[in-house]
C-alpha atoms as a PDB file:
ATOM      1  CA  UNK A   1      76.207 138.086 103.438  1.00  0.00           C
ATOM      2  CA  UNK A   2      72.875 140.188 104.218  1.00  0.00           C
ATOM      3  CA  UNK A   3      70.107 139.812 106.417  1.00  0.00           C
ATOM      4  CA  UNK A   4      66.924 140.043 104.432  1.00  0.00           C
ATOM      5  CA  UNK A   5      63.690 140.508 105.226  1.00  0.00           C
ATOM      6  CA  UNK A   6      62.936 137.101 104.162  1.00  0.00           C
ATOM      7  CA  UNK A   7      65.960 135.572 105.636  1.00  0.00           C
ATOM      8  CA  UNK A   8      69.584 135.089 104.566  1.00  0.00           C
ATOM      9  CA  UNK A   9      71.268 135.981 101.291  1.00  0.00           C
ATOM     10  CA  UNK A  10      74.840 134.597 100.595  1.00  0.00           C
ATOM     11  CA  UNK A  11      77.409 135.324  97.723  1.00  0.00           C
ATOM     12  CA  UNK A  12      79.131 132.734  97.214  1.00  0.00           C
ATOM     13  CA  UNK A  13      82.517 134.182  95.210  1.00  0.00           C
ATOM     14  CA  UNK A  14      83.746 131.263  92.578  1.00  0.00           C
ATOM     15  CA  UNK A  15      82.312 128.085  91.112  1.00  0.00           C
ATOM     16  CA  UNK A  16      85.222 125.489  92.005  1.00  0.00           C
ATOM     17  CA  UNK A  17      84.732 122.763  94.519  1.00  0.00           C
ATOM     18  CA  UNK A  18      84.858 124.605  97.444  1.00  0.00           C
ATOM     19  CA  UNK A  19      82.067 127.180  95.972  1.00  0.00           C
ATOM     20  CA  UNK A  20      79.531 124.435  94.787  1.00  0.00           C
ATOM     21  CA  UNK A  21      79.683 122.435  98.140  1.00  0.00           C
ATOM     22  CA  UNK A  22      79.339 125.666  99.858  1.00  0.00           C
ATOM     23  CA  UNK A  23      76.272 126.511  98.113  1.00  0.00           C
ATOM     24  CA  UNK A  24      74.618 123.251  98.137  1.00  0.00           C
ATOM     25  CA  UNK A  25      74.688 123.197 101.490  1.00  0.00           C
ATOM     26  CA  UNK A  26      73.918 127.363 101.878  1.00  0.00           C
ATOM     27  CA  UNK A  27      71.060 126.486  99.786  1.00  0.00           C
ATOM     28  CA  UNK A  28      69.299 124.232 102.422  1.00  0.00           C
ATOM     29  CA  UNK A  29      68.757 127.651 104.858  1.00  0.00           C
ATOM     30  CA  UNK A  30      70.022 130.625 102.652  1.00  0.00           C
ATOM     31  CA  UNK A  31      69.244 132.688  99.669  1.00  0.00           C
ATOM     32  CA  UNK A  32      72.122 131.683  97.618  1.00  0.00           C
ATOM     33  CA  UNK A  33      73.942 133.822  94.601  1.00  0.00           C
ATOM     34  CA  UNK A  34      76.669 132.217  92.943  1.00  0.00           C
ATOM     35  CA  UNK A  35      79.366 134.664  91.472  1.00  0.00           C
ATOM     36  CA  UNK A  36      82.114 133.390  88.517  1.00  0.00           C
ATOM     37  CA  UNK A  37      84.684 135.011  86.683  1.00  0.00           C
ATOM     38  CA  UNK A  38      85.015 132.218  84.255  1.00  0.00           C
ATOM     39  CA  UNK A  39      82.579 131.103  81.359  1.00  0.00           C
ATOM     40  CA  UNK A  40      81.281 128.451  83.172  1.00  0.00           C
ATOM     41  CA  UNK A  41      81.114 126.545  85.979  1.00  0.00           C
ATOM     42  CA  UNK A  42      83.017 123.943  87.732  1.00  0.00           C
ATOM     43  CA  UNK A  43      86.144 124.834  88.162  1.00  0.00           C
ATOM     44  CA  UNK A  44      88.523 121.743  87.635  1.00  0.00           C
ATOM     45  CA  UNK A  45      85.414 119.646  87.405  1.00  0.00           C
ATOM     46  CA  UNK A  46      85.430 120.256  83.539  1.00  0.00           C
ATOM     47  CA  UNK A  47      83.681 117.649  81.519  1.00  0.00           C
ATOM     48  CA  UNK A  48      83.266 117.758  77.491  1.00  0.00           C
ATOM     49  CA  UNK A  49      81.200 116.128  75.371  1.00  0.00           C
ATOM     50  CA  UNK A  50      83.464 114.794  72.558  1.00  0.00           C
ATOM     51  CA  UNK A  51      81.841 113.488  69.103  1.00  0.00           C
ATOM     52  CA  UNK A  52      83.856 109.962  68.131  1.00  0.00           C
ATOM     53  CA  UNK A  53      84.379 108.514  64.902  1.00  0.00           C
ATOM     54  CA  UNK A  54      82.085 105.732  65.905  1.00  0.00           C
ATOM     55  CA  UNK A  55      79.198 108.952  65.798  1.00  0.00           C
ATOM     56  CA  UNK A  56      78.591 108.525  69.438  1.00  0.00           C
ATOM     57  CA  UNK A  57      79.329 111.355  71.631  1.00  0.00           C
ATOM     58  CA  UNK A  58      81.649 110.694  74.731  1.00  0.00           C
ATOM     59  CA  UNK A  59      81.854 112.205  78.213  1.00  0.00           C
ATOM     60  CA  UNK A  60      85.386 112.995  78.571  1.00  0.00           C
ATOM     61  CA  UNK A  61      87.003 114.620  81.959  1.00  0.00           C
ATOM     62  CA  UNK A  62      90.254 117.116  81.926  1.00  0.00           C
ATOM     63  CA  UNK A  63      90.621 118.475  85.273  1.00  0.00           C
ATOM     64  CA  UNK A  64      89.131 116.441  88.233  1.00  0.00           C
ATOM     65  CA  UNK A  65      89.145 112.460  87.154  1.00  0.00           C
ATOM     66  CA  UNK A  66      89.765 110.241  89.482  1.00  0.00           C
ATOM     67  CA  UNK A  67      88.958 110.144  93.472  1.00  0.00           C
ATOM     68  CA  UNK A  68      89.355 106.782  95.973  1.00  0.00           C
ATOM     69  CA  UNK A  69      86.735 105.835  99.058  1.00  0.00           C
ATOM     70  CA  UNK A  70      89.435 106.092 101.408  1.00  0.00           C
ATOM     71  CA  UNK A  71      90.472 109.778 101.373  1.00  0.00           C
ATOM     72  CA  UNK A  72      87.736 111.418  99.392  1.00  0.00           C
ATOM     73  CA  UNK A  73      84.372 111.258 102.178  1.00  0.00           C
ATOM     74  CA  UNK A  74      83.093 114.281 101.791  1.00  0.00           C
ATOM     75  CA  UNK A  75      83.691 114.415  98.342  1.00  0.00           C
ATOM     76  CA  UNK A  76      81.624 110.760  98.082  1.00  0.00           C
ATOM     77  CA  UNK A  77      78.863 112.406 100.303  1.00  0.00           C
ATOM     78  CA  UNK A  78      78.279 115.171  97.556  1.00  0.00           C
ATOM     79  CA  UNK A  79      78.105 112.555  94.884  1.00  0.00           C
ATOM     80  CA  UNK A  80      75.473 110.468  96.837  1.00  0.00           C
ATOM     81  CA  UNK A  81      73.732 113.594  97.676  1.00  0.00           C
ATOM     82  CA  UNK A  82      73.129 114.615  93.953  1.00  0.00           C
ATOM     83  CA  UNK A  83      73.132 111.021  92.507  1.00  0.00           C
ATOM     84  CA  UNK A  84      76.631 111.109  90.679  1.00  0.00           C
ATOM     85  CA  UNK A  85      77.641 107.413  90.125  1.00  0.00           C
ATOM     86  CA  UNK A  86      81.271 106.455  89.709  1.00  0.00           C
ATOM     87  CA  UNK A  87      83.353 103.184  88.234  1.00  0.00           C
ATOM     88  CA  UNK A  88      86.456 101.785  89.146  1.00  0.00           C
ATOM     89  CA  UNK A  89      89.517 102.922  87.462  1.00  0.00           C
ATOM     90  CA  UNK A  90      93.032 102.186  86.416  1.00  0.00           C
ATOM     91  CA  UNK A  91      95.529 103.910  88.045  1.00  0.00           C
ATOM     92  CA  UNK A  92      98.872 102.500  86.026  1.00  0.00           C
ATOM     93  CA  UNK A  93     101.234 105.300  85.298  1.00  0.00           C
ATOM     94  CA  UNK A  94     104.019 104.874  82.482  1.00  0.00           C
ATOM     95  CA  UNK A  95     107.776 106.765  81.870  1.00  0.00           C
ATOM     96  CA  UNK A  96     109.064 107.221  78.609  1.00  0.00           C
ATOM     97  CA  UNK A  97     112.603 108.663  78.348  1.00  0.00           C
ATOM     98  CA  UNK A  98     113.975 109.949  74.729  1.00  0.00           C
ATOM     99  CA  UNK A  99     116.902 110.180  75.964  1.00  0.00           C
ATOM    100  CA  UNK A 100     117.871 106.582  76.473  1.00  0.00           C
ATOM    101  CA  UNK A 101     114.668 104.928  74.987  1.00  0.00           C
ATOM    102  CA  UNK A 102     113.786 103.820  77.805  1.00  0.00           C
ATOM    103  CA  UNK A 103     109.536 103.072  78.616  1.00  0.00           C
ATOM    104  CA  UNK A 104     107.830 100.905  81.092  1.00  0.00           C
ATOM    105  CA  UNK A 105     104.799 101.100  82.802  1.00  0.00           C
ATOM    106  CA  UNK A 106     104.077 100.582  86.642  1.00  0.00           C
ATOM    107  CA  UNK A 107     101.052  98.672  88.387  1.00  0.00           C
ATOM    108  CA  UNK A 108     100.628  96.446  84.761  1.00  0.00           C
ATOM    109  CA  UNK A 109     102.273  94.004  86.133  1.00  0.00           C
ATOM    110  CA  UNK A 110     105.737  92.161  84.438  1.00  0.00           C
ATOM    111  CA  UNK A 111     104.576  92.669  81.100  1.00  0.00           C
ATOM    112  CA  UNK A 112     104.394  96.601  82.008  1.00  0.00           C
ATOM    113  CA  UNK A 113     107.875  96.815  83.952  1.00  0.00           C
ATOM    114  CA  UNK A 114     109.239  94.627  81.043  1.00  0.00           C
ATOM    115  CA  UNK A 115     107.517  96.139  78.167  1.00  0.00           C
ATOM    116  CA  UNK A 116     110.598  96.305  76.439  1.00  0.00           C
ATOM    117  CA  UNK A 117     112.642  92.891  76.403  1.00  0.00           C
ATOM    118  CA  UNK A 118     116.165  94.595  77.130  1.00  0.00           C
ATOM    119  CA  UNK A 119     114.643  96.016  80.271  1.00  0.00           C
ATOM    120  CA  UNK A 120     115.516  92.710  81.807  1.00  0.00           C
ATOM    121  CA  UNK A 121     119.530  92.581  81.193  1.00  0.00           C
ATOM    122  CA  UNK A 122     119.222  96.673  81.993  1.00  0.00           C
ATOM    123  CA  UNK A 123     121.111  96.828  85.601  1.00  0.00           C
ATOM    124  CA  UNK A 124     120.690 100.686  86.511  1.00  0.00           C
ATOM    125  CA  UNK A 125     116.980  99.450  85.500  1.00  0.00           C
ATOM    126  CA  UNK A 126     116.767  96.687  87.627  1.00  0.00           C
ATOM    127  CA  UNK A 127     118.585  98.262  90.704  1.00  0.00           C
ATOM    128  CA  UNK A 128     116.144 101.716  90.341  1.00  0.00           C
ATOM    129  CA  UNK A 129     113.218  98.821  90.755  1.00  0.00           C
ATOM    130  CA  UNK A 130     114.952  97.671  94.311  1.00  0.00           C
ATOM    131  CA  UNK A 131     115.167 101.067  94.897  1.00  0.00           C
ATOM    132  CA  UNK A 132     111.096 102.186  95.033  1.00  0.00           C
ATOM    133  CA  UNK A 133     110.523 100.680  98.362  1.00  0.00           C
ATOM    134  CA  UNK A 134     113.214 102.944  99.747  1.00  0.00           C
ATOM    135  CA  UNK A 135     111.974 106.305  98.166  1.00  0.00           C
ATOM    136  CA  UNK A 136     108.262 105.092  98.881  1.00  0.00           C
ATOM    137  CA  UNK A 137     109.700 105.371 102.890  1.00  0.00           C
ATOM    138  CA  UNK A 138     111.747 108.541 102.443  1.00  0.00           C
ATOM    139  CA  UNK A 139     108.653 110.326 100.304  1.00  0.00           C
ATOM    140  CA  UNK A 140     106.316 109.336 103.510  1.00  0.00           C
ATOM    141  CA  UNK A 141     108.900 111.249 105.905  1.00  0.00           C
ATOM    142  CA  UNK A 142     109.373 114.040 103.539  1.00  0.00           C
ATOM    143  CA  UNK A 143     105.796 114.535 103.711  1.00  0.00           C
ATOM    144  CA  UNK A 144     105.596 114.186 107.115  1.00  0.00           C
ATOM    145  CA  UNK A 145     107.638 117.627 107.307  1.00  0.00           C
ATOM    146  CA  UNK A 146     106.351 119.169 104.769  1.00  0.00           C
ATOM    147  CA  UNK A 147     103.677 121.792 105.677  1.00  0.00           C
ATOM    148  CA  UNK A 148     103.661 124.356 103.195  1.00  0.00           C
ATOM    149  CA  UNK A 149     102.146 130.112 101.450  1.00  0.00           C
ATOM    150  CA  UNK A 150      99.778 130.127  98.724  1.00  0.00           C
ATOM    151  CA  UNK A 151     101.191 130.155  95.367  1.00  0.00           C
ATOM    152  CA  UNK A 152      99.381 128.600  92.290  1.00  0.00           C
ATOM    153  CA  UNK A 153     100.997 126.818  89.537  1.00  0.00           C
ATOM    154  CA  UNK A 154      99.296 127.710  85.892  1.00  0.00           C
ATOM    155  CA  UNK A 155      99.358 124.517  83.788  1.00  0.00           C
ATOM    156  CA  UNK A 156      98.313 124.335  80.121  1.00  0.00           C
ATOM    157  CA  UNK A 157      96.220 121.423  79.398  1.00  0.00           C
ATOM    158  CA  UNK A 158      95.320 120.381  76.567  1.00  0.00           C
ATOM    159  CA  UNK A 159      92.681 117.239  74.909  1.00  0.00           C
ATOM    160  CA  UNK A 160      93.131 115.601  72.229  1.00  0.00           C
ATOM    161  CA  UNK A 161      93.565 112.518  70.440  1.00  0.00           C
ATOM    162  CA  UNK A 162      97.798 112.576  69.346  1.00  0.00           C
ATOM    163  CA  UNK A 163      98.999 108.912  70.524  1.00  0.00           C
ATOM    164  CA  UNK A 164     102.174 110.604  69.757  1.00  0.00           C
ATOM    165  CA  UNK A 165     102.880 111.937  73.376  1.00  0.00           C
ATOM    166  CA  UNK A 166     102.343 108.037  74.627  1.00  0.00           C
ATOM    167  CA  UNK A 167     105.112 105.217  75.045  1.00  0.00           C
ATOM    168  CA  UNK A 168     105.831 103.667  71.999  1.00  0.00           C
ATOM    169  CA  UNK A 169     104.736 100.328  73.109  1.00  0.00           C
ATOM    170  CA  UNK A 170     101.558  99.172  73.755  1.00  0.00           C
ATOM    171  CA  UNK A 171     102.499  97.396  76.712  1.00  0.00           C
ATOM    172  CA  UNK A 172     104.511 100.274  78.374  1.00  0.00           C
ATOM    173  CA  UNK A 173     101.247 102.719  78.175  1.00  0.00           C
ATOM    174  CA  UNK A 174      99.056 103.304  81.586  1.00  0.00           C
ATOM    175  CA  UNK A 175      96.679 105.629  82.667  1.00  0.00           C
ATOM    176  CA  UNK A 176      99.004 107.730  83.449  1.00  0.00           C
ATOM    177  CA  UNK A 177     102.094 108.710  81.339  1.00  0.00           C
ATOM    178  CA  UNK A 178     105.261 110.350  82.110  1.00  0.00           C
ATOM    179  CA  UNK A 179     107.504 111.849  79.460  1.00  0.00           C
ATOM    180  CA  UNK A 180     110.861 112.970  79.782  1.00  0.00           C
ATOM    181  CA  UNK A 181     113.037 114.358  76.930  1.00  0.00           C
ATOM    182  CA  UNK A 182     116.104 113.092  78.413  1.00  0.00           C
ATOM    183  CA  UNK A 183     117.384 110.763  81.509  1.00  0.00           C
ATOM    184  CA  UNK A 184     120.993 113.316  81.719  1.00  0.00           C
ATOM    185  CA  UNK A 185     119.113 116.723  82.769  1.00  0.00           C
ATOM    186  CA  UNK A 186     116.464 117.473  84.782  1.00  0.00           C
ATOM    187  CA  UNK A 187     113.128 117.988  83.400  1.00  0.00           C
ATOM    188  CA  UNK A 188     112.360 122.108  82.716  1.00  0.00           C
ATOM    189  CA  UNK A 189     108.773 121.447  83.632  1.00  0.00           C
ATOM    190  CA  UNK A 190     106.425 117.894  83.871  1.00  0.00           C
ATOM    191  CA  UNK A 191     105.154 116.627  81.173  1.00  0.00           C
ATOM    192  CA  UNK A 192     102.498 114.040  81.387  1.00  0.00           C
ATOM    193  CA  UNK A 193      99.306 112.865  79.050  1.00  0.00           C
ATOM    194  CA  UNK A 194      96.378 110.838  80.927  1.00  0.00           C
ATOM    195  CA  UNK A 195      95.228 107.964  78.479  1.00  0.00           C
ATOM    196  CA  UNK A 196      90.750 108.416  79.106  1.00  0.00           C
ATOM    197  CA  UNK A 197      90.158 105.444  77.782  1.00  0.00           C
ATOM    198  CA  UNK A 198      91.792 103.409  80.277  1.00  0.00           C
ATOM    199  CA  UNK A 199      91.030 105.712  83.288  1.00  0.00           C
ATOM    200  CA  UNK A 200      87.388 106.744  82.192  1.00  0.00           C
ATOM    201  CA  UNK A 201      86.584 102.937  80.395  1.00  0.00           C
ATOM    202  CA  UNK A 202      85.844 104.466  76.932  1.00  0.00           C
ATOM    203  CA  UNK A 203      85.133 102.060  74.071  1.00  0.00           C
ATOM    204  CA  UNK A 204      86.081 104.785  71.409  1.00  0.00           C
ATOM    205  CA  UNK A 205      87.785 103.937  68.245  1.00  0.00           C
ATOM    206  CA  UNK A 206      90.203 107.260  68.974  1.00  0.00           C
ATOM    207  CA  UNK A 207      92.577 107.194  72.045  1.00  0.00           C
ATOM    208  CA  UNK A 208      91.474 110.988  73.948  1.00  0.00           C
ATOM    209  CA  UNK A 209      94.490 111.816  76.116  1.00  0.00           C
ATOM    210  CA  UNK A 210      94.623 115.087  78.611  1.00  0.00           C
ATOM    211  CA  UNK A 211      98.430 116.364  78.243  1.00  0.00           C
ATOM    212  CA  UNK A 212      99.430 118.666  81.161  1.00  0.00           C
ATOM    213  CA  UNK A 213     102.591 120.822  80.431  1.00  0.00           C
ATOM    214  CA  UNK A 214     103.811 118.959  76.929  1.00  0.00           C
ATOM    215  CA  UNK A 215     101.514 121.206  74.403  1.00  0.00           C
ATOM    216  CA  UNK A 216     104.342 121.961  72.460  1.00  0.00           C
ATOM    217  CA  UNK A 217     104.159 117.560  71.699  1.00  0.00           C
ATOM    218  CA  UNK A 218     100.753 117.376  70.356  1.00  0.00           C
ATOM    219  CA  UNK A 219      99.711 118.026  66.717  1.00  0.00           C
ATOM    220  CA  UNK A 220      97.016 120.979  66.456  1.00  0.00           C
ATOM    221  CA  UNK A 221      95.277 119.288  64.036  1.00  0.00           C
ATOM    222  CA  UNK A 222      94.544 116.456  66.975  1.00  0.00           C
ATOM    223  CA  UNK A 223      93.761 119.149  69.821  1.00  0.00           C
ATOM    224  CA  UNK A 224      90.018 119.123  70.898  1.00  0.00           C
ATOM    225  CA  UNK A 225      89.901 121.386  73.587  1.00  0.00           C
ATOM    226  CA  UNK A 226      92.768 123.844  75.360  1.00  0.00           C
ATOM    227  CA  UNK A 227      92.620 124.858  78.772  1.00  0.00           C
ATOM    228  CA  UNK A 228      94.532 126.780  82.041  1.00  0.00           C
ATOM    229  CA  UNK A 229      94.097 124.718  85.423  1.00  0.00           C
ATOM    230  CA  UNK A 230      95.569 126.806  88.680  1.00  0.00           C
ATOM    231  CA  UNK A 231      96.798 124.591  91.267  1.00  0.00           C
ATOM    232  CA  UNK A 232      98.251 125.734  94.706  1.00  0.00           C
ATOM    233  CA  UNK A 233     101.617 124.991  95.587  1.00  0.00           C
ATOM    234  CA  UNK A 234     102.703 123.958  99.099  1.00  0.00           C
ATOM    235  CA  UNK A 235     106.096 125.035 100.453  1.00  0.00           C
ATOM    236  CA  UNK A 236     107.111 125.062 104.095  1.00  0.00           C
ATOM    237  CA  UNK A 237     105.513 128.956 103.883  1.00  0.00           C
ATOM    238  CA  UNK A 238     102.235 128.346 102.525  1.00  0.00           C
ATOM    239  CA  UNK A 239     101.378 125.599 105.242  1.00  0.00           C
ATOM    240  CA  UNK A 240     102.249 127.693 108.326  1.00  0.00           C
ATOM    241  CA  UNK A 241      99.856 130.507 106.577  1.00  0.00           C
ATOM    242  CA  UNK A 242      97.789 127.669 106.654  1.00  0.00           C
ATOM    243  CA  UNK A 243      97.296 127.710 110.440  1.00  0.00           C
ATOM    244  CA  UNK A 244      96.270 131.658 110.105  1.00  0.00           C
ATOM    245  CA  UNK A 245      93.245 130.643 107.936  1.00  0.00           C
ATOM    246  CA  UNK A 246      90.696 129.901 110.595  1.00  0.00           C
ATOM    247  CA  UNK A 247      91.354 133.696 111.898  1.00  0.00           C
ATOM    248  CA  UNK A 248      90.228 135.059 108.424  1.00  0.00           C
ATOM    249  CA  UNK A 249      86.629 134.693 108.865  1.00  0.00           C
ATOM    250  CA  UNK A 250      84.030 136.414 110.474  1.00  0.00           C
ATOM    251  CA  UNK A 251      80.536 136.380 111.154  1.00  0.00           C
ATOM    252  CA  UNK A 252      79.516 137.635 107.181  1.00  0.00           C
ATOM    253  CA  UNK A 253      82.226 136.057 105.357  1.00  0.00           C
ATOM    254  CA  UNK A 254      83.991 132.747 105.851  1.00  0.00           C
ATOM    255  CA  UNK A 255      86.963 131.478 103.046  1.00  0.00           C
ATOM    256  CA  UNK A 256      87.206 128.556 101.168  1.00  0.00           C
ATOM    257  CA  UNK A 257      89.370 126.258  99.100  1.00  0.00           C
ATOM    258  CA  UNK A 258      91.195 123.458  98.178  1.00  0.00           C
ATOM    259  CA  UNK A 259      93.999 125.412  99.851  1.00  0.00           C
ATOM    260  CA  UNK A 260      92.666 124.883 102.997  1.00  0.00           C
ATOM    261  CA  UNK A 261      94.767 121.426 102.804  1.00  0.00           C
ATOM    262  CA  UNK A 262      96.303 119.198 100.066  1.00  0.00           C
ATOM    263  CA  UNK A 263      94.811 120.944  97.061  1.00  0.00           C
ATOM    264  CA  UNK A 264      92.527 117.950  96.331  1.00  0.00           C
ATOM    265  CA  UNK A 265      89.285 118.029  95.599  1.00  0.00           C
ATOM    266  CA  UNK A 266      88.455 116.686  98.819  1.00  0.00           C
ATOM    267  CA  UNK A 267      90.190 119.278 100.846  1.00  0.00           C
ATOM    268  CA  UNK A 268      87.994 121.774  98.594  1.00  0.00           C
ATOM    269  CA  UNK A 269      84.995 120.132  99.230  1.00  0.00           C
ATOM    270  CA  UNK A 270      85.615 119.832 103.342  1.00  0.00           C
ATOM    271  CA  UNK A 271      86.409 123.268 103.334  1.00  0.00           C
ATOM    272  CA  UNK A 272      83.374 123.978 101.682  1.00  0.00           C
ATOM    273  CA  UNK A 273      81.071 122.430 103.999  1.00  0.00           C
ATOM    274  CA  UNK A 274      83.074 124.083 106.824  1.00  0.00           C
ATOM    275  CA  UNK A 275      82.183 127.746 105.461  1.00  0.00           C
ATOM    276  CA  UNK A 276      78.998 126.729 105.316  1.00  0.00           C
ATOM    277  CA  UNK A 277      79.018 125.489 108.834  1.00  0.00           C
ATOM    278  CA  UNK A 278      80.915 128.930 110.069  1.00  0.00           C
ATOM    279  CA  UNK A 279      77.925 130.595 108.784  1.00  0.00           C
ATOM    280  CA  UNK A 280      75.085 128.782 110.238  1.00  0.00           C
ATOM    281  CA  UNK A 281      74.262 125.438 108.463  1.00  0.00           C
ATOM    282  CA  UNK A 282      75.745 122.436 109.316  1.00  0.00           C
ATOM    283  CA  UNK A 283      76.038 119.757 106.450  1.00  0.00           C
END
């Protein structure tokens, strides 16, 4: 940051989240210059315009997609404050095993957990169903002591319109959907497609799914768009470093990012607003 003449000029250093909020708000008092490494803008707010079959053209999300009212208030403020509407959303996830055949989809109801008919005379089925209340509790304490240095995961997305990487079943898709190659070994990596139509309401004739980590699964000829997303990683290290952050800063340069908590957008778009705020406008 410089003093000018005429006032302040800030760099803001990267387009994500934290960047944008930073500036919006920098921009109220400041002379603001936004700096990106990438192409474009936005960071995992990535939207592309995607011609259909039907000759419309459809809006269709890959990185940021979904938010709540609960959690996300900051986030919610930015939206009001440059007139970005939202809809509700379905938040169903599926699992699909190759292994044992296995698929069923959760918060569909019985005709999602029972998708398949078998799944009903299934016991390891039946008793891993009495068993989600007790790893619901033991995730919450895990959490709890969880505080984790700042590593970043690269994932390989890509969007296209391969039903392939889907359950089988109609019933057993969701929003979300979880594919594992076999129930005997543990997974090398996550693989999991987001059905758009169901989270982002689309009345396209194609299905457009997001598949994070299972690019190897989709047919090329289907693929729309290809992308990298960076997401940090919390271990036990990276949240302790977390409690360092506030010392970083100065009176010229303040740090930013979603980082600076859960790795949600929400925690980039509160630290945001607090950079801004540790260098003289409040939001």
């Amino acid at each position: 940051m410089t003093r000018a003449a005429q006032g302040i000029r800030t760099a803001v250093v990267g387009s994500g989240v934290a960047g944008l909020t930073a500036a919006h708000i920098l921009a109220r008092r400041h002379d603001v210059v936004m700096y990106e490494g990438d192409d474009r803008t936005g960071g995992h707010a990535h939207t592309h315009d995607v011609p259909s079959a039907d000759g419309r053209v459809h809006q269709v999300d890959s990185g940021f997609i979904v938010h709540n009212r609960r959690t996300y208030p900051n986030l919610l403020r930015l939206f009001s404050e440059l007139g970005v509407t939202t809809q509700a959303s379905e938040m169903s996830m599926s699992v699909r095993c190759e292994g044992c055949g296995l698929e069923y989809a959760g918060a569909r109801g019985p005709s999602g957990l029972f998708a398949q008919a078998r799944n009903v005379t299934r016991g390891r089925y039946l008793r891993m169903l009495a068993e989600v209340p007790v790893f619901h509790r033991a995730a919450r304490r895990l959490l709890a002591e969880v505080l984790g240095a700042f590593r970043y995961s690269r994932n390989s997305t890509v969007l296209h319109t391969d039903t392939g990487v889907l359950p089988r079943g109609a019933r057993a898709r969701a929003a979300w959907n979880y594919l594992m190659p076999t129930c005997g070994v543990a997974a090398d990596r996550v693989r999991v497609s987001y059905d758009m139509n169901r989270l982002q309401r689309l009345t396209a004739p194609e299905t457009f799914v997001v598949t994070l980590g299972g690019e190897d699964r989709v047919d090329p000829g289907r693929v729309l768009a290809r992308m990298t997303y960076e997401h940090p990683v919390l271990t036990p290290e990276s949240v302790a470093a977390q409690q360092r952050l506030p010392g970083l800063g100065g009176p010229r340069t303040a740090y930013a990012g979603a980082y600076h908590g859960w790795g949600f957008h929400e925690d980039g778009c509160r630290s945001g607003a607090a950079a801004a705020a540790a260098l003289g406008v409040v939001w």
